[in-house]
Protein backbone atom coordinates (compact mmCIF):
# COMPACT_ATOMS: atom_id res chain seq x y z
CA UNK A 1 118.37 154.81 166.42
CA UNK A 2 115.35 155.70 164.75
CA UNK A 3 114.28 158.19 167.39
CA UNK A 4 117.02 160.00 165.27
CA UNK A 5 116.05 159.47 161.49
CA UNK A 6 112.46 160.83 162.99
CA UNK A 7 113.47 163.87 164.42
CA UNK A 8 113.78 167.27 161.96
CA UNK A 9 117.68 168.27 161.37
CA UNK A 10 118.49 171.91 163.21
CA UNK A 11 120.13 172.35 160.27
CA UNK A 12 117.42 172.53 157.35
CA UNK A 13 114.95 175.15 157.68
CA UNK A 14 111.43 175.30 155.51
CA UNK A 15 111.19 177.25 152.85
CA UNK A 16 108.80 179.49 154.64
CA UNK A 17 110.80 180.14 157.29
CA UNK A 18 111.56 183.85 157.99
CA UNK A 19 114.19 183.52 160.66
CA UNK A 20 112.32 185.22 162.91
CA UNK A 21 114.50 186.88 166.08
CA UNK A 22 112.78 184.47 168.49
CA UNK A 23 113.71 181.33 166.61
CA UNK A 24 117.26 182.53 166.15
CA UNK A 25 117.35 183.16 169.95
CA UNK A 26 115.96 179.60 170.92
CA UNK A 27 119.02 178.30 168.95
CA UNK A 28 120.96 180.03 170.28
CA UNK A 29 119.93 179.23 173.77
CA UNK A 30 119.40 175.52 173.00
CA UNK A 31 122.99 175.31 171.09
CA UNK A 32 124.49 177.36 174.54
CA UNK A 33 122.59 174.97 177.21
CA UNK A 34 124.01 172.05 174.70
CA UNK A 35 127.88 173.44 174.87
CA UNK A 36 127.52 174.69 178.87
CA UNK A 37 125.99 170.74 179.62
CA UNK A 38 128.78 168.90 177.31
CA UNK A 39 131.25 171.10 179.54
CA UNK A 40 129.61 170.26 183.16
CA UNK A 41 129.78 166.94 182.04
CA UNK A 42 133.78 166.95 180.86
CA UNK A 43 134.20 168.49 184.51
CA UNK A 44 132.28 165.67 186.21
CA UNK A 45 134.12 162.98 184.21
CA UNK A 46 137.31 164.38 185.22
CA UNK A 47 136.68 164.64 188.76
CA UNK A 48 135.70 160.76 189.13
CA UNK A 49 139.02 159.64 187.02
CA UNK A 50 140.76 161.79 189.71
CA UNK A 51 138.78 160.52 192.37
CA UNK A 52 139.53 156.88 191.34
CA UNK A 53 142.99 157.09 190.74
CA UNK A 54 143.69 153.20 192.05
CA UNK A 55 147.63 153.29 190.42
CA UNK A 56 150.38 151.85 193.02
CA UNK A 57 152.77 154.44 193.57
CA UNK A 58 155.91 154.03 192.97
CA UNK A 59 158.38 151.86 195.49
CA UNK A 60 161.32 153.87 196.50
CA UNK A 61 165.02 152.30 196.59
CA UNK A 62 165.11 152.65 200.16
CA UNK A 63 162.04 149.95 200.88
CA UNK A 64 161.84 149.57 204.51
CA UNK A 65 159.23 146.24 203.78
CA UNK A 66 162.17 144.54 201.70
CA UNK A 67 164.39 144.11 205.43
């Protein structure tokens, strides 16, 4: 986990920083692509529980194996 400590935090800007429009805009792109990719991955997770849904169904009174 230090790939984390070295990376900046999006979070604390320099004190020269002038929040210039095209920053603002990559961060709010990057912060979209983040929230659209989180999402498409939700979706994908979803689909393979779905997809893998191994639970017996449930045996009915009337069991014509039981005879």
């Amino acid at each position: 986990m230090n790939e984390d400590k070295d990376r900046p935090r999006e979070d604390i800007l320099a004190a020269n920083d002038n929040g210039t429009a095209e920053t603002r805009l990559d961060t709010a792109v990057l912060t979209l692509a983040h929230l659209i990719g989180r999402q498409m991955a939700r979706e994908a997770f979803e689909r393979l529980s779905a997809a893998n849904d191994n639970q017996q169904a449930p045996k009915a009174d009337n069991d014509q194996e039981a005879r």
